[in-house]
C-alpha atoms as a PDB file:
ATOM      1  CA  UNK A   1       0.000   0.000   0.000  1.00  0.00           C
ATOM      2  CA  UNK A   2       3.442   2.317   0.626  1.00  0.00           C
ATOM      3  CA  UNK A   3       4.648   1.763  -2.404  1.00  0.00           C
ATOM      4  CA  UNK A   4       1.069   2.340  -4.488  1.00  0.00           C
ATOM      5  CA  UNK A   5       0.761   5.621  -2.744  1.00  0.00           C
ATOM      6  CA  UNK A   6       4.188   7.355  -3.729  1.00  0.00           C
ATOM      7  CA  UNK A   7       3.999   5.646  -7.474  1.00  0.00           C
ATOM      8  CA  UNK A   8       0.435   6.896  -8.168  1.00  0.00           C
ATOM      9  CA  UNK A   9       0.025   9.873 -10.610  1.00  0.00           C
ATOM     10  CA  UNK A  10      -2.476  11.048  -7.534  1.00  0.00           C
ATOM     11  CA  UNK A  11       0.545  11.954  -5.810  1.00  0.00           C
ATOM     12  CA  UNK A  12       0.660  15.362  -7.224  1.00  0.00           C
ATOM     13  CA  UNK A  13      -2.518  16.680  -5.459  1.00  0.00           C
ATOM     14  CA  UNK A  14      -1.935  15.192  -1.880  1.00  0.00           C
ATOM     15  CA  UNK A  15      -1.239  18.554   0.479  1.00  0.00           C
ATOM     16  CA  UNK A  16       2.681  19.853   1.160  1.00  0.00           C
ATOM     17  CA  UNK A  17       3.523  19.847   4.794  1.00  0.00           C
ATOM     18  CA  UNK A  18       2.287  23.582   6.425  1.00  0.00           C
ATOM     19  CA  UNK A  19       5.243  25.854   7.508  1.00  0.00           C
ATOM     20  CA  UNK A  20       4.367  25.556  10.918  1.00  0.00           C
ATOM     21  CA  UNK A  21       5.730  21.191  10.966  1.00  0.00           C
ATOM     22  CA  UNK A  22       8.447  21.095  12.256  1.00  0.00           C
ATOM     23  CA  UNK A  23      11.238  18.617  12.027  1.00  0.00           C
ATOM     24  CA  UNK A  24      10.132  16.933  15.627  1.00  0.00           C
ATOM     25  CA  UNK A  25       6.719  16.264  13.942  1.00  0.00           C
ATOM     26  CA  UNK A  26       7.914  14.392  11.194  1.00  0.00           C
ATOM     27  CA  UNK A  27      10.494  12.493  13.075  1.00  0.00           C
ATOM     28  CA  UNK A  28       7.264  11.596  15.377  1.00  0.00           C
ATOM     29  CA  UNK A  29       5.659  10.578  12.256  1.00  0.00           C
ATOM     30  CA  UNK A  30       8.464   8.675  11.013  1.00  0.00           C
ATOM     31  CA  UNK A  31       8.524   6.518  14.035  1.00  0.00           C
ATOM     32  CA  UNK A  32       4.900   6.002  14.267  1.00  0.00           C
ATOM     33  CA  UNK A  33       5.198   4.536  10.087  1.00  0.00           C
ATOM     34  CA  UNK A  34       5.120   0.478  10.684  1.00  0.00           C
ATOM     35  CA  UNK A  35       8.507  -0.991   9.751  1.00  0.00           C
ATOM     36  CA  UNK A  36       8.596  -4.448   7.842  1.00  0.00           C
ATOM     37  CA  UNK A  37       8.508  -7.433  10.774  1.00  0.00           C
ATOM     38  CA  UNK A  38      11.925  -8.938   9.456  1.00  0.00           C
ATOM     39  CA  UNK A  39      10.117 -12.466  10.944  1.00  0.00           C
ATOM     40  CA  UNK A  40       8.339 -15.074   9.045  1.00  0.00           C
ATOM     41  CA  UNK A  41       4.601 -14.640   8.790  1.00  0.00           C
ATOM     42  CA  UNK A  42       4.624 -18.175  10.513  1.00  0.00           C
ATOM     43  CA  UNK A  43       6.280 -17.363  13.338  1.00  0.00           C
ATOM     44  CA  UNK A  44       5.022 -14.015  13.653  1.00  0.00           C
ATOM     45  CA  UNK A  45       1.502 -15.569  13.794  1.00  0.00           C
ATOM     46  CA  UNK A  46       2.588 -17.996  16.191  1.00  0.00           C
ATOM     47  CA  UNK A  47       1.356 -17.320  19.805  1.00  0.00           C
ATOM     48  CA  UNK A  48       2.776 -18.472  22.614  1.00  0.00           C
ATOM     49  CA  UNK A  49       0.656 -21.176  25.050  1.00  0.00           C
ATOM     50  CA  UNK A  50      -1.325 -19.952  27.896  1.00  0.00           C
ATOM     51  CA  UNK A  51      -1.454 -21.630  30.641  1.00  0.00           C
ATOM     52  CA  UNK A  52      -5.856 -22.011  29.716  1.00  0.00           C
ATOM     53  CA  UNK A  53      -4.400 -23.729  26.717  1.00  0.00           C
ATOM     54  CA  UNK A  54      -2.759 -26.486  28.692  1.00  0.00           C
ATOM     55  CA  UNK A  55      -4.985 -26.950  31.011  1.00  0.00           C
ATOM     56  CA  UNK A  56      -7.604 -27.385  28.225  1.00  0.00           C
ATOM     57  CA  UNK A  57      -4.726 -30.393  26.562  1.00  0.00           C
ATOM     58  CA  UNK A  58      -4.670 -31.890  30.233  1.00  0.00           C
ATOM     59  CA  UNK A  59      -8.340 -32.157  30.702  1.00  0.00           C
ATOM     60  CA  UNK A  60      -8.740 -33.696  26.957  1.00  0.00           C
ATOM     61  CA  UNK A  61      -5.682 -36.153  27.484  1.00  0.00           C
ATOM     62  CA  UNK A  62      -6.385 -37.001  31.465  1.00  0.00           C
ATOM     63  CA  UNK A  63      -9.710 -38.548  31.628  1.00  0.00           C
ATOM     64  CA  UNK A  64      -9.048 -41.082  29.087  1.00  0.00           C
ATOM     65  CA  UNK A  65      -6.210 -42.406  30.339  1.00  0.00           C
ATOM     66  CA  UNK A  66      -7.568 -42.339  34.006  1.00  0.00           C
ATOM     67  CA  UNK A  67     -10.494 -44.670  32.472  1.00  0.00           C
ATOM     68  CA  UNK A  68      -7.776 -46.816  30.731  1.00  0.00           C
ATOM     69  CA  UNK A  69      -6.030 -47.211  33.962  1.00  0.00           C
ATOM     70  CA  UNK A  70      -8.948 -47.535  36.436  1.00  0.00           C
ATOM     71  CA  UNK A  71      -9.921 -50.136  33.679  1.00  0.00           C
ATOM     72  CA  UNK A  72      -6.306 -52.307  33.779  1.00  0.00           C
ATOM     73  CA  UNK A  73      -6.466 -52.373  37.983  1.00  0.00           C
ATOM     74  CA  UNK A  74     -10.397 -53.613  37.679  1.00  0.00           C
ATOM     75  CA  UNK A  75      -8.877 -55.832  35.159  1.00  0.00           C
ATOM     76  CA  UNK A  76      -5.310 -56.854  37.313  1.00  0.00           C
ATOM     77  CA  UNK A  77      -7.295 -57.153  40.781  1.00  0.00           C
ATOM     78  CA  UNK A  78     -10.110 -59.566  38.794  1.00  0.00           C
ATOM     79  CA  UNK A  79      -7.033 -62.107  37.882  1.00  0.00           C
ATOM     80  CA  UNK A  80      -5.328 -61.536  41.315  1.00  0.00           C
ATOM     81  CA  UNK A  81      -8.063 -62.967  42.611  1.00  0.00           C
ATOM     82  CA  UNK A  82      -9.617 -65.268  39.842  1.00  0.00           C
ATOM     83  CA  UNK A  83      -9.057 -69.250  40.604  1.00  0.00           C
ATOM     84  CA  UNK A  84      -9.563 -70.412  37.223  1.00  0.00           C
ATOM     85  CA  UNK A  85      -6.681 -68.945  35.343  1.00  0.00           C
ATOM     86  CA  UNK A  86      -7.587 -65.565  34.237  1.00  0.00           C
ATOM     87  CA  UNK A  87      -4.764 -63.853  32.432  1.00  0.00           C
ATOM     88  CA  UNK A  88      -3.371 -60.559  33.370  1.00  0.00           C
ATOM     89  CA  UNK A  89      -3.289 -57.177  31.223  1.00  0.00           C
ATOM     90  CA  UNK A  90       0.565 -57.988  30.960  1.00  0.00           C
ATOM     91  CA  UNK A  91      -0.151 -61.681  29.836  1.00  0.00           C
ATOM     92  CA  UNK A  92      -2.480 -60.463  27.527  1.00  0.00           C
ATOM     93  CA  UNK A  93      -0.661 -58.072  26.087  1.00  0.00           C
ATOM     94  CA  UNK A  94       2.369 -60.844  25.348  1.00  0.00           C
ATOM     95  CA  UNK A  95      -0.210 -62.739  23.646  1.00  0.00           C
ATOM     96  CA  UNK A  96      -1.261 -59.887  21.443  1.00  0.00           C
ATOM     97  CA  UNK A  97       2.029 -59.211  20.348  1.00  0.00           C
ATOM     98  CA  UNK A  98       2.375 -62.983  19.425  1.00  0.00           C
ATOM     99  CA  UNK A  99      -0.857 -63.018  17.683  1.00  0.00           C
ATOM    100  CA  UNK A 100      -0.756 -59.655  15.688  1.00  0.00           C
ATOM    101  CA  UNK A 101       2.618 -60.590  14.596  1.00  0.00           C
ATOM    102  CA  UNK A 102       1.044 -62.637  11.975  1.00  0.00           C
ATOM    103  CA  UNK A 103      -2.059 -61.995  11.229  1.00  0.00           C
ATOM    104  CA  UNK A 104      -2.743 -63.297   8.287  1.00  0.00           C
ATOM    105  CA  UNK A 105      -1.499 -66.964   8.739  1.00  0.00           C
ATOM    106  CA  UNK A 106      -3.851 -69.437   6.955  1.00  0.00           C
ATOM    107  CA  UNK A 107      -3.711 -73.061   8.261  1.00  0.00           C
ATOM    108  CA  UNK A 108      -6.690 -74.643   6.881  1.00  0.00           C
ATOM    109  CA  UNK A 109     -10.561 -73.522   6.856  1.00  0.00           C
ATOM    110  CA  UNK A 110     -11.172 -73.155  10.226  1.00  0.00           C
ATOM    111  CA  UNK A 111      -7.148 -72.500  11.516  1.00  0.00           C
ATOM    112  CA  UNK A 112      -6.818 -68.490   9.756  1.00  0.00           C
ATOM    113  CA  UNK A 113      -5.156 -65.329  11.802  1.00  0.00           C
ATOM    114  CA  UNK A 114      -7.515 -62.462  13.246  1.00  0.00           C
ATOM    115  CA  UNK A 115      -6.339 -60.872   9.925  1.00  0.00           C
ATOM    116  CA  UNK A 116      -8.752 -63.117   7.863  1.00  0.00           C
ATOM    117  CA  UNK A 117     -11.176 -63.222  10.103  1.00  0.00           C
ATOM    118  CA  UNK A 118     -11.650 -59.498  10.678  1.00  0.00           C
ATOM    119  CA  UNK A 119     -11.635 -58.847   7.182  1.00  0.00           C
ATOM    120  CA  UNK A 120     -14.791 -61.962   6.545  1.00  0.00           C
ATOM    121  CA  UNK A 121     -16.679 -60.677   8.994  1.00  0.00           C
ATOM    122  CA  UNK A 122     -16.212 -57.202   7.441  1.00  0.00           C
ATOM    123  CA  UNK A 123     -17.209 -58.476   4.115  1.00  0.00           C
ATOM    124  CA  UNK A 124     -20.464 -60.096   5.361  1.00  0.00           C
ATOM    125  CA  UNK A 125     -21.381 -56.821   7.081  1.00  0.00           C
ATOM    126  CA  UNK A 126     -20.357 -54.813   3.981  1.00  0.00           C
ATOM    127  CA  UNK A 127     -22.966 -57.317   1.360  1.00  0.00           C
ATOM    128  CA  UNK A 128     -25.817 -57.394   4.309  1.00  0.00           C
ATOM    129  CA  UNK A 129     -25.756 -53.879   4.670  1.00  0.00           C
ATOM    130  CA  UNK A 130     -25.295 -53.194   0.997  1.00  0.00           C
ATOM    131  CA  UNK A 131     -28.542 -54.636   0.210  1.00  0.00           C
ATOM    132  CA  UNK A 132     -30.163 -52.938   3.531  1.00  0.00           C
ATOM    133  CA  UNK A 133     -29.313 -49.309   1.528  1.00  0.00           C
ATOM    134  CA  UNK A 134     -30.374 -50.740  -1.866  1.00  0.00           C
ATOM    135  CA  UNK A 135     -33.889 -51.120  -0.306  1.00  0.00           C
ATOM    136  CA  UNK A 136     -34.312 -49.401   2.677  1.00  0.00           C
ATOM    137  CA  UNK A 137     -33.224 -45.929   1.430  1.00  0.00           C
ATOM    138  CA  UNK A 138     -35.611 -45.777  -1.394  1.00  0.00           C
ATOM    139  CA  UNK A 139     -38.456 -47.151   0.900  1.00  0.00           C
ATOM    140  CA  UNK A 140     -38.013 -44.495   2.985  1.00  0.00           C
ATOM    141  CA  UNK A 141     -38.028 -42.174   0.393  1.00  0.00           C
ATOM    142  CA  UNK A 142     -41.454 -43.589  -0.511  1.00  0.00           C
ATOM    143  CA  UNK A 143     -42.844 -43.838   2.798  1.00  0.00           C
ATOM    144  CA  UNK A 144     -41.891 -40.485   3.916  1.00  0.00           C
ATOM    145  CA  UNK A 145     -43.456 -39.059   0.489  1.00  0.00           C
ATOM    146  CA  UNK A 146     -46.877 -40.449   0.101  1.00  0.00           C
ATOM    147  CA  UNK A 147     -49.087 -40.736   3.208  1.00  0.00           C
ATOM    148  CA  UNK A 148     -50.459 -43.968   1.799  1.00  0.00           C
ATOM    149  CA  UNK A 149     -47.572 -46.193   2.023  1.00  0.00           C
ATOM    150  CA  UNK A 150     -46.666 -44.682   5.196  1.00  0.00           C
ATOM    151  CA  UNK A 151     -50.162 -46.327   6.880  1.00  0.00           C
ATOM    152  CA  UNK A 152     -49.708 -48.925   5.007  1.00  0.00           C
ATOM    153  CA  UNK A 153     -46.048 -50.174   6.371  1.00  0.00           C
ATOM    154  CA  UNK A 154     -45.824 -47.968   9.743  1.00  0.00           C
ATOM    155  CA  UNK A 155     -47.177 -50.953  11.578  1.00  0.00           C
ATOM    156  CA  UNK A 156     -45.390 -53.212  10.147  1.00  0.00           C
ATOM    157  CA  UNK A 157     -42.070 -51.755  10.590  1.00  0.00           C
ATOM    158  CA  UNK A 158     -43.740 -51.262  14.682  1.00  0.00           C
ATOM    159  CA  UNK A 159     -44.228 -54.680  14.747  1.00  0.00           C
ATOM    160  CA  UNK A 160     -40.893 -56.347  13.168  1.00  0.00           C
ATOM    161  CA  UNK A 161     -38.003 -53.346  14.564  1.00  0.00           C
ATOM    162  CA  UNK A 162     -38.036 -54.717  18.300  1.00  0.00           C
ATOM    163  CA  UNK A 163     -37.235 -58.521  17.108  1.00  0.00           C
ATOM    164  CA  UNK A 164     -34.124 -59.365  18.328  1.00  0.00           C
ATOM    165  CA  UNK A 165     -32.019 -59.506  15.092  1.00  0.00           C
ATOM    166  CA  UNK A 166     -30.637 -63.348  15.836  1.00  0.00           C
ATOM    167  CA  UNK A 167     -34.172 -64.074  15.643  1.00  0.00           C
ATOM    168  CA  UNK A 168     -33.903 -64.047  11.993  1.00  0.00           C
ATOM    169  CA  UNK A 169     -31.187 -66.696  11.465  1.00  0.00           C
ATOM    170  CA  UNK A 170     -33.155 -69.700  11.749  1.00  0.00           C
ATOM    171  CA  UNK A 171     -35.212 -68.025   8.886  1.00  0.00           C
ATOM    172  CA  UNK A 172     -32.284 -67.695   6.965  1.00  0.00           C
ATOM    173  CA  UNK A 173     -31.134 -71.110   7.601  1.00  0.00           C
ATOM    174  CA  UNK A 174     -34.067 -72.652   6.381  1.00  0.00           C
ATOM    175  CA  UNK A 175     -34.480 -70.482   3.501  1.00  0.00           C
ATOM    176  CA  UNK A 176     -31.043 -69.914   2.079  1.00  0.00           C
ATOM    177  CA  UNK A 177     -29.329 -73.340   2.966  1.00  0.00           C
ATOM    178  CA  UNK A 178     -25.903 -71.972   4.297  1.00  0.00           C
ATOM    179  CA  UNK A 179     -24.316 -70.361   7.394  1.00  0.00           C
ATOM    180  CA  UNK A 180     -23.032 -67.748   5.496  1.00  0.00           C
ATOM    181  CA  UNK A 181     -26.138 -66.609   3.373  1.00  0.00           C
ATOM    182  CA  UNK A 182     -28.054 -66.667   6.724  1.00  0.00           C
ATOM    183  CA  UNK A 183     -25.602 -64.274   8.374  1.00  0.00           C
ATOM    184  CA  UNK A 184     -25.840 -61.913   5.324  1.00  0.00           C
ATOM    185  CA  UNK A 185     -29.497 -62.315   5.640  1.00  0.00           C
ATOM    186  CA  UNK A 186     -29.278 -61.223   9.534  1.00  0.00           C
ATOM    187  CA  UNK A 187     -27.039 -58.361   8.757  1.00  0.00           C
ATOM    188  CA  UNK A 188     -30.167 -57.266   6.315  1.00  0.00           C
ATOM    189  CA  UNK A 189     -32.756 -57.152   8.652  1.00  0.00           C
ATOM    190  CA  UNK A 190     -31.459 -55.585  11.469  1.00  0.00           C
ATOM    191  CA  UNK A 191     -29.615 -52.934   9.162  1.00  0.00           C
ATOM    192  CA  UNK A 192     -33.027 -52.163   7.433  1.00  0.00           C
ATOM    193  CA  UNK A 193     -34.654 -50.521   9.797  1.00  0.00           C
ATOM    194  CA  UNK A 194     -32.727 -47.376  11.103  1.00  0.00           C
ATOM    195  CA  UNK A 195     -32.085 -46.407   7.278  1.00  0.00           C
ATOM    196  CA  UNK A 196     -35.659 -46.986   6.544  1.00  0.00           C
ATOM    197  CA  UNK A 197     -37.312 -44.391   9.609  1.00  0.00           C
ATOM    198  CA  UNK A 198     -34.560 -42.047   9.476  1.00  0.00           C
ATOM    199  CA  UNK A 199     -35.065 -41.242   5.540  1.00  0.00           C
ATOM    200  CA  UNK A 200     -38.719 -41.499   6.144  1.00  0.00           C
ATOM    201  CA  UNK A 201     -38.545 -38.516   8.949  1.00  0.00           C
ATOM    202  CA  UNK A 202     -36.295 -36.515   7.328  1.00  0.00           C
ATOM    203  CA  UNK A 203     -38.624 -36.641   4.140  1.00  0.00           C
ATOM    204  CA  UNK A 204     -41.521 -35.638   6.650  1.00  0.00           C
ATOM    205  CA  UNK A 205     -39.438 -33.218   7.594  1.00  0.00           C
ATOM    206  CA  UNK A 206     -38.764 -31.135   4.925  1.00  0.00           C
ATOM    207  CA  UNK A 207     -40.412 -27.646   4.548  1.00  0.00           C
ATOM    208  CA  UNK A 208     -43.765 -27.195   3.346  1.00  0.00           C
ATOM    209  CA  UNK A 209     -42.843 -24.177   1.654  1.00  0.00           C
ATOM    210  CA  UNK A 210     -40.181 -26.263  -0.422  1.00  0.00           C
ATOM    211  CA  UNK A 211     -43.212 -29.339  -1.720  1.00  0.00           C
ATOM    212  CA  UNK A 212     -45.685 -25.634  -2.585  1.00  0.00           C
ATOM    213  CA  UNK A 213     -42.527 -24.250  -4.701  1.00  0.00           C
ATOM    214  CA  UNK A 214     -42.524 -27.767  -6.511  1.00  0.00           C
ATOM    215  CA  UNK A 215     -46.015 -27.671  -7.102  1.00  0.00           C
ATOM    216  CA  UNK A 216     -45.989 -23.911  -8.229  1.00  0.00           C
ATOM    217  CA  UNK A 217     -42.858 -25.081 -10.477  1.00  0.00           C
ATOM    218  CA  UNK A 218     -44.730 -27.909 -11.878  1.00  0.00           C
ATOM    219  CA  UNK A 219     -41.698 -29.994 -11.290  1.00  0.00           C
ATOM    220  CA  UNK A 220     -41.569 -33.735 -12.333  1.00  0.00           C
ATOM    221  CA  UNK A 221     -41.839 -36.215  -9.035  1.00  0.00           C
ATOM    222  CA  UNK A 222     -37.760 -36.774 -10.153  1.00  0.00           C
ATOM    223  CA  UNK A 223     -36.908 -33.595 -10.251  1.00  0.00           C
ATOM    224  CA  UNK A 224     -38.818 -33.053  -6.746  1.00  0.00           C
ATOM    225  CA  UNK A 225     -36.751 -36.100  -5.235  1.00  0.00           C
ATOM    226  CA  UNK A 226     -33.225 -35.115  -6.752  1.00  0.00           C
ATOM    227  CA  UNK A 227     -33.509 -31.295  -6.712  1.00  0.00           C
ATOM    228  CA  UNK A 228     -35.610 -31.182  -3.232  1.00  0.00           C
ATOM    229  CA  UNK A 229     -35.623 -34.161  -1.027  1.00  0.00           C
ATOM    230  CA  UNK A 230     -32.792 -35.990  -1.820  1.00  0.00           C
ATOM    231  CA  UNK A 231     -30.839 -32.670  -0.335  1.00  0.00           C
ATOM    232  CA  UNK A 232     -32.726 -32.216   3.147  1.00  0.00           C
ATOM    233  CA  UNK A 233     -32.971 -35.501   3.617  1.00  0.00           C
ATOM    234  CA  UNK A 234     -28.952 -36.530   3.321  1.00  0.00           C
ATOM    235  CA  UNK A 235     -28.419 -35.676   6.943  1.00  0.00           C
ATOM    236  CA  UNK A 236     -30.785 -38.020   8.089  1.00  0.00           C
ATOM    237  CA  UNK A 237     -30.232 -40.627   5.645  1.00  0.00           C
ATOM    238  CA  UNK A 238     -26.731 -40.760   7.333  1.00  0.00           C
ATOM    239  CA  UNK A 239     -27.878 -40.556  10.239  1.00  0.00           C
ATOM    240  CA  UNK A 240     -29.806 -43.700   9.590  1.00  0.00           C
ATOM    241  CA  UNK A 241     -26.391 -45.308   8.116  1.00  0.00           C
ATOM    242  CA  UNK A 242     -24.213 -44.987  10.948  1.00  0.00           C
ATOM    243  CA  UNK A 243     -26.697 -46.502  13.351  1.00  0.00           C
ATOM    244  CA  UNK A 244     -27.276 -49.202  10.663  1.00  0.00           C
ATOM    245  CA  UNK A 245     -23.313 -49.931  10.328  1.00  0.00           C
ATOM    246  CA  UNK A 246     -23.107 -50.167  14.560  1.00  0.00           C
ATOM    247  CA  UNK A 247     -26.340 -52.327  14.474  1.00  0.00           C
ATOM    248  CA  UNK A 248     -24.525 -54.626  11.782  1.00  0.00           C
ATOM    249  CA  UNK A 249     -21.334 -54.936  13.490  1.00  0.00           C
ATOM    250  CA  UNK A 250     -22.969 -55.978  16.761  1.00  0.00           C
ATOM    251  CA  UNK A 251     -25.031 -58.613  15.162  1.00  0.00           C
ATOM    252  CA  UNK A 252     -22.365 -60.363  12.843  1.00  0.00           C
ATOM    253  CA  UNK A 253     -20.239 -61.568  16.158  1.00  0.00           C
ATOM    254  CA  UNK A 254     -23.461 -63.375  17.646  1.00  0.00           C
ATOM    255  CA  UNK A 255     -24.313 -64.731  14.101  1.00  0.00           C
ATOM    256  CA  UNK A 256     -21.081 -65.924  13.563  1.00  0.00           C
ATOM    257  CA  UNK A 257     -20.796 -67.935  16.838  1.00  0.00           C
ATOM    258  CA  UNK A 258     -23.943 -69.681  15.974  1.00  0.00           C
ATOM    259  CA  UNK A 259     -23.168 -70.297  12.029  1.00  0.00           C
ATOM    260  CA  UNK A 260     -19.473 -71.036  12.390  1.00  0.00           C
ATOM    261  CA  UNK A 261     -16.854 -70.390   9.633  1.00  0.00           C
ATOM    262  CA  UNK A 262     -14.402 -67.703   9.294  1.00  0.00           C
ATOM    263  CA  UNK A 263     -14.731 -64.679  11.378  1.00  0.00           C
ATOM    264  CA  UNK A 264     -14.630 -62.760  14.326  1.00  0.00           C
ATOM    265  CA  UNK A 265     -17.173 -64.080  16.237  1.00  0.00           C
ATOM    266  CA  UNK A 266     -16.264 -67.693  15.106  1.00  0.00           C
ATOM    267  CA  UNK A 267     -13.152 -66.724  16.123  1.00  0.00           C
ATOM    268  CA  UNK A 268     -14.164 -65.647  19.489  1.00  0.00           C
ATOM    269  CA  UNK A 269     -16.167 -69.029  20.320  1.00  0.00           C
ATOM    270  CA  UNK A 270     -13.343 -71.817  18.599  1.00  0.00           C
ATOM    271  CA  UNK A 271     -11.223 -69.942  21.335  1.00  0.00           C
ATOM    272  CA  UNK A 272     -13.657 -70.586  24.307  1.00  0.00           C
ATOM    273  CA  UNK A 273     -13.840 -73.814  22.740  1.00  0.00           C
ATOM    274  CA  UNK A 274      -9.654 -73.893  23.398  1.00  0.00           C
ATOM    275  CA  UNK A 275     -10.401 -72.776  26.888  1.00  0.00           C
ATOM    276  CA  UNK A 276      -7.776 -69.340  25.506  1.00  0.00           C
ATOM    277  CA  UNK A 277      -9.393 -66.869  27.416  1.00  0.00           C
ATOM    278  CA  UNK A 278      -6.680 -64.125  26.274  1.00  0.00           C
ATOM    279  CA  UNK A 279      -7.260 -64.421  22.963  1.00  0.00           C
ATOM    280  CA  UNK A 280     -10.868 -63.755  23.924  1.00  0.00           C
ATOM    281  CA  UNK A 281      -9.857 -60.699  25.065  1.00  0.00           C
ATOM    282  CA  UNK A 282      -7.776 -59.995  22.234  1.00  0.00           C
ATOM    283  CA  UNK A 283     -11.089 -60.364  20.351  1.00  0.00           C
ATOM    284  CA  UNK A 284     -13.466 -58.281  22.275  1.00  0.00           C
ATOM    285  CA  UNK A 285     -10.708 -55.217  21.801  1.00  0.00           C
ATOM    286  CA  UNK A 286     -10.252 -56.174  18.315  1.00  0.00           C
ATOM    287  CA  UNK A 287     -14.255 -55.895  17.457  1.00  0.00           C
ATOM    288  CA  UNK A 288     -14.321 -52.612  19.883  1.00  0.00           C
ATOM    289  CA  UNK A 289     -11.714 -50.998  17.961  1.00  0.00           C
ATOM    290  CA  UNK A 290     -13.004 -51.778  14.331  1.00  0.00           C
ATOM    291  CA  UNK A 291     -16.266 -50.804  15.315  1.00  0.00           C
ATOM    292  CA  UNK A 292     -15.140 -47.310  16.781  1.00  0.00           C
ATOM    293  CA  UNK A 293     -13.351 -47.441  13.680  1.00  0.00           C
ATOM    294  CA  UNK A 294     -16.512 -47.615  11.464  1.00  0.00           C
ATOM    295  CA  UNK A 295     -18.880 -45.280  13.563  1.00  0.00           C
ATOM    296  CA  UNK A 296     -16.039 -42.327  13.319  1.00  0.00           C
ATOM    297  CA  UNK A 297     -15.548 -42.611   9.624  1.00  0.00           C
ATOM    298  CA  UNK A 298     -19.435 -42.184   9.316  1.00  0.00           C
ATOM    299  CA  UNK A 299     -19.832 -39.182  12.015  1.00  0.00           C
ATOM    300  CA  UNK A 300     -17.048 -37.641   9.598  1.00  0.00           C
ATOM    301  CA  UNK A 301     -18.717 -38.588   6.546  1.00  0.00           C
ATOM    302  CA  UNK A 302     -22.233 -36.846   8.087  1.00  0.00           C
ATOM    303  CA  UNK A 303     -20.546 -33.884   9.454  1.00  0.00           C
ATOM    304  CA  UNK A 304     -19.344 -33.319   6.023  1.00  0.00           C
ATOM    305  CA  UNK A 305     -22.438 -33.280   4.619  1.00  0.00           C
ATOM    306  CA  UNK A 306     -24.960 -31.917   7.266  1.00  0.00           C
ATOM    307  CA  UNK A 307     -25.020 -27.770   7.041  1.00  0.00           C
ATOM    308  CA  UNK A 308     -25.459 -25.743   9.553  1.00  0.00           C
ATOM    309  CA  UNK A 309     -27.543 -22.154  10.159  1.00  0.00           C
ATOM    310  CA  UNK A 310     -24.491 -19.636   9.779  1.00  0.00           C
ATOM    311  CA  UNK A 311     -25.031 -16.902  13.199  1.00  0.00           C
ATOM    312  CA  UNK A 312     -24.806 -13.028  12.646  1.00  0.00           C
END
């Protein structure tokens, strides 16, 4: 801005200095001119760390690693005391490092590393609640858009949602012939219904004034569901698939005990079955972690997309 002031034609009509300055006042007015910070902008920016600031790190870092550690002396004072053999957090922990330090060993059909294990569970939760979206999304659409087929299925979806989901797998059994299609099956009826009644409110939700612009628009029901809904409703809709993907994950380690195979929960029960209580334990942090895993790549995935009301 200096340099644009004395370069500019528009020089020539800014007011000479009155006969009266003297040399003290422009000295003064020298010194009060800004002088280039010879810093970096970084480190000029930087600011240094209040003691608020650290106490704010403390509380964030403390409390989770007093619940870890009130956690490991429930844990250490349990095997202290246990008569049948309990392991300790430091026993444990050996046996973690011996079992994550292959992973993905493969031994025969039912002798695979968490690795493979992890991973086919994983895939049957990614195909059950593949097909869960493929028809739960749109019927929420529909229900949430025409009154009709909202009376019509309301109480059926009242009627079906509080079945416990392992309910299903003798269904599947008898229907599809096979442990695994039964699991998938199990992982499609308990993911179903959070997608289906959170699309379905957030289509009831959306503004009346937006459905009377439609209609003044004369706007095609596609246009109305790409252009309109499909927008307000995302929020929910995600909603709906994060508490589907939990639901799913919880359900494949009970299915999987009960239909055998490779995975997790198989995994978790052939090890009871080997009286290998560590490894038990192994599991039940393994399935703990992937599942935090999963729920905070979808609150990511719907904070990206939900929009908030910007505050004057």
């Amino acid at each position: 801005m200096v340099s644009a002031v004395f370069h500019s034609p528009l020089n020539a009509s800014l007011p000479l200095p009155r006969a009266g300055e003297g040399r003290g006042e422009g000295v003064a007015r020298a010194e009060a001119a800004p002088h280039p910070n010879p810093l970096p902008r970084a480190q000029k920016e930087q600011k240094p760390r209040t003691p608020l600031d650290l106490r704010a790190f403390w509380m964030r870092v403390l409390p989770p690693l007093a619940g870890f550690g009130l956690l490991l002396l429930i844990w250490e004072i349990v095997a202290m005391k246990s008569t049948t053999g309990f392991p300790t957090p430091a026993a444990t922990w050996q046996q973690a490092v011996t079992v994550f330090s292959d992973p993905f060993y493969s031994k025969g059909p039912n002798d695979q590393g968490v690795g493979w294990n992890v991973l086919s569970s994983l895939q049957r939760v990614a195909l059950g609640f593949g097909l869960a979206a493929l028809v739960g999304i749109p019927a929420g659409f529909a229900i949430g858009r025409f009154e009709f087929l909202a009376r019509m299925f309301n109480p059926l979806i009242s009627l079906l949602r509080p079945v416990s989901p392992l309910a299903w797998l003798p269904i599947g059994l008898l229907v599809f012939k096979g442990a695994n299609p039964a699991a998938i099956w199990t992982i499609f009826i308990c993911s179903i219904w959070p997608m289906v009644i959170n699309t379905a409110v957030g289509v009831q939700r959306v503004p009346s004034d937006y459905m009377n612009v439609a209609k003044v628009l004369n706007l095609s029901e596609w246009k109305i569901l790409t252009k309109i809904l499909f927008p307000a409703v995302l929020p929910y809709m995600l909603t709906g698939v994060r508490l589907a993907v939990g639901t799913a994950w919880l359900v494949i380690v009970a299915a999987e005990m009960l239909t055998g195979g490779v995975g997790i929960g198989f995994w978790v029960w052939d090890e009871w079955n080997n009286l290998n209580v560590a490894n038990i334990i192994i599991a039940i942090f393994v399935i703990g972690i992937v599942g935090l895993v999963l729920e905070f790549a979808l609150i990511k995935l719907a904070t990206a997309f939900t929009f908030e009301e910007v505050k004057s």
